[in-house]
C-alpha atoms as a PDB file:
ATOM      1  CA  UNK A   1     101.170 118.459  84.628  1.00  0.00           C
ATOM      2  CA  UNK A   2     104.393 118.310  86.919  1.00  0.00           C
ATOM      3  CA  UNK A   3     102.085 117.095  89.873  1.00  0.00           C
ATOM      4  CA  UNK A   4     101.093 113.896  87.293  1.00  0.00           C
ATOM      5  CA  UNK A   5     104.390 113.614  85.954  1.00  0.00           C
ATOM      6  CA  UNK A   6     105.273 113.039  89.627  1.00  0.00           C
ATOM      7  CA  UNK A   7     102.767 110.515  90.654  1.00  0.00           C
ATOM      8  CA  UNK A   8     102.652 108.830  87.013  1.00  0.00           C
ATOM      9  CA  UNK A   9     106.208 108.711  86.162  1.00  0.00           C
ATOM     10  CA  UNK A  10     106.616 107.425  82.592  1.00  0.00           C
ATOM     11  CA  UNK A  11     102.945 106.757  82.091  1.00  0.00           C
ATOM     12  CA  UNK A  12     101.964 110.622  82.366  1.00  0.00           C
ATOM     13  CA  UNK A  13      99.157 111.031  80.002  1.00  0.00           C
ATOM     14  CA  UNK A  14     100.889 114.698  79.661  1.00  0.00           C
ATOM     15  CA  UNK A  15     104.812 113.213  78.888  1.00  0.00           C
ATOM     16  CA  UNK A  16     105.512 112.991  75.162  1.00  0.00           C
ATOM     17  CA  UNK A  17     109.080 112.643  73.773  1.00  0.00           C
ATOM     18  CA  UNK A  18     110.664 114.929  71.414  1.00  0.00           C
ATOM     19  CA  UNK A  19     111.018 113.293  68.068  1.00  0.00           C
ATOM     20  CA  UNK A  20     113.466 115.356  66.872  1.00  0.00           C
ATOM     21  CA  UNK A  21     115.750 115.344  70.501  1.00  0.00           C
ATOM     22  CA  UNK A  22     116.374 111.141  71.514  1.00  0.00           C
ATOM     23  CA  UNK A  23     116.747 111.623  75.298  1.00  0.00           C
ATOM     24  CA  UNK A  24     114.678 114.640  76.018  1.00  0.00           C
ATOM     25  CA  UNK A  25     110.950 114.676  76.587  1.00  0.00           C
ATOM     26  CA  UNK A  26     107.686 117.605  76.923  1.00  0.00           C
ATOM     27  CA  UNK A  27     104.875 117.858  79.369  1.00  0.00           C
ATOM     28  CA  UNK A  28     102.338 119.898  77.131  1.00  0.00           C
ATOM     29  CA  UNK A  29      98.562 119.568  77.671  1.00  0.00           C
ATOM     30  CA  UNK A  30      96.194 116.920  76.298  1.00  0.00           C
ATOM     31  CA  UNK A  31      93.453 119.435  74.657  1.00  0.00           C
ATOM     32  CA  UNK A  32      92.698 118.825  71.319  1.00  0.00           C
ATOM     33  CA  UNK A  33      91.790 120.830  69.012  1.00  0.00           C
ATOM     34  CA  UNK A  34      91.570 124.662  68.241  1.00  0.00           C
ATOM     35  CA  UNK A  35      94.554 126.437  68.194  1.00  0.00           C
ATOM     36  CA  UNK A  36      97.645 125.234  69.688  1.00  0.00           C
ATOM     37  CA  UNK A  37     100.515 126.530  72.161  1.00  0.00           C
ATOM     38  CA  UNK A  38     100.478 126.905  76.078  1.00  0.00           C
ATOM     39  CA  UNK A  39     103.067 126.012  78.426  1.00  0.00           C
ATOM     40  CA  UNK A  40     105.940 123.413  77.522  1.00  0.00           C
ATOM     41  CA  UNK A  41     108.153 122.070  80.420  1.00  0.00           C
ATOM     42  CA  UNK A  42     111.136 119.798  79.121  1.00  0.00           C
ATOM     43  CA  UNK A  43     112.962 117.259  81.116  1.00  0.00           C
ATOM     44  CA  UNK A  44     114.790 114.119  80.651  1.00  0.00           C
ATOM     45  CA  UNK A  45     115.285 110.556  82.847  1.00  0.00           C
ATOM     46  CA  UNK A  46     118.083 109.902  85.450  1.00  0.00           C
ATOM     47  CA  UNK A  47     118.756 105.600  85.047  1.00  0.00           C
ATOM     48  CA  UNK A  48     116.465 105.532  87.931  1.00  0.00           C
ATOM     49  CA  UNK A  49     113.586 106.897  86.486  1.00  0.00           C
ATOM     50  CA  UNK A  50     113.394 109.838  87.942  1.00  0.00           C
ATOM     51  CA  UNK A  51     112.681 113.050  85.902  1.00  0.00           C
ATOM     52  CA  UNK A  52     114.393 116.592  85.562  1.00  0.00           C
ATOM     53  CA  UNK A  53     112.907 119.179  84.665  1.00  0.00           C
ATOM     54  CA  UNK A  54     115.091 121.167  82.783  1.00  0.00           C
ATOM     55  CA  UNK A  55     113.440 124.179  81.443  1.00  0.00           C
ATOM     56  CA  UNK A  56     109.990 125.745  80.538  1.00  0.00           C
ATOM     57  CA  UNK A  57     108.359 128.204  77.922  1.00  0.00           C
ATOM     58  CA  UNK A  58     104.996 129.410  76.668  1.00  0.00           C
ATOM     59  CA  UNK A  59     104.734 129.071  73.499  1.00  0.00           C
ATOM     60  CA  UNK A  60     101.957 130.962  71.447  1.00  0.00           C
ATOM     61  CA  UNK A  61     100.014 129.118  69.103  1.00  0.00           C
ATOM     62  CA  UNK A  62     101.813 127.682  66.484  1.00  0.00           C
ATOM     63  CA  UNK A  63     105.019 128.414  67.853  1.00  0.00           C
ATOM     64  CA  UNK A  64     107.959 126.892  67.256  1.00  0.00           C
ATOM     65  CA  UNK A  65     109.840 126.069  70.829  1.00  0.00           C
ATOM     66  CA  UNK A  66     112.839 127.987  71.651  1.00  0.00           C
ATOM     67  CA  UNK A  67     115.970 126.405  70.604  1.00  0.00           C
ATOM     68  CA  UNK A  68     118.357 128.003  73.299  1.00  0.00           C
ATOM     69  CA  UNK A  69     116.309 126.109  75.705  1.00  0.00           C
ATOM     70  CA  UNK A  70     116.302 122.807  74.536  1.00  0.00           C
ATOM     71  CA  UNK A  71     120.296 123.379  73.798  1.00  0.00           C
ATOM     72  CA  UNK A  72     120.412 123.753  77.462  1.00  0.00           C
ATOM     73  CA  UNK A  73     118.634 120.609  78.497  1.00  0.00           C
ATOM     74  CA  UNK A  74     120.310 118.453  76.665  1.00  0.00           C
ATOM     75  CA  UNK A  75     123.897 120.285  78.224  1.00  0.00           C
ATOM     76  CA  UNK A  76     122.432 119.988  81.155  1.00  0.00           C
ATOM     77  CA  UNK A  77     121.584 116.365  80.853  1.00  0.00           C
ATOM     78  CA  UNK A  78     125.347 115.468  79.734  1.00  0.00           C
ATOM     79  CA  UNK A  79     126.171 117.213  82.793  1.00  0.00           C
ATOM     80  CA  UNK A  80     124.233 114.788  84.728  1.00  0.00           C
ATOM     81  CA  UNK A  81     125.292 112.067  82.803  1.00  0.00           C
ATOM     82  CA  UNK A  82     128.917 112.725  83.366  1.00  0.00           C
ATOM     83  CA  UNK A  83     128.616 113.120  86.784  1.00  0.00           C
ATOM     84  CA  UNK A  84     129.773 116.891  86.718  1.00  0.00           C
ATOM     85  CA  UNK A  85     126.277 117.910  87.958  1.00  0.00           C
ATOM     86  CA  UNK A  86     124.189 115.728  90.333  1.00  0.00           C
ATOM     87  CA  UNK A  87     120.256 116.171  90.520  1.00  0.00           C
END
């Protein structure tokens, strides 16, 4: 997934947005169907449309992801955004 996120950029068939976060995005598989769960990895976009990967978690099967993580991408992404950490 990171290797297509690389290549791809913003048209990685695995790179979804999180509804429910503006600003921060998934990679999660593509299977369908069956139960669900498997490895997350969460990023966001620098302006120049480069991503970071910001953390990552398996989640079991109708699990809900972990909220301290996604907390820290999106302090980590202020960070970056006010130039207190660079990528």
């Amino acid at each position: 997934m990171c290797r297509d996120l690389r290549n791809e950029g913003r048209v990685s068939r695995y790179a979804k947005p999180l509804k429910y976060l503006p600003g921060a995005w998934e990679l999660k598989p593509t299977t369908r169907g069956g139960l669900r769960g498997g490895a997350r990895v969460y990023f966001f976009w620098l302006t120049d449309g480069r991503p970071v990967l910001a953390a990552a978690e398996y989640k079991a099967p109708g699990a809900s992801p972990n909220d301290n993580l996604l907390d820290e991408l999106l302090e980590i992404a202020e960070a970056v955004r006010k130039g207190v950490l660079t990528p």
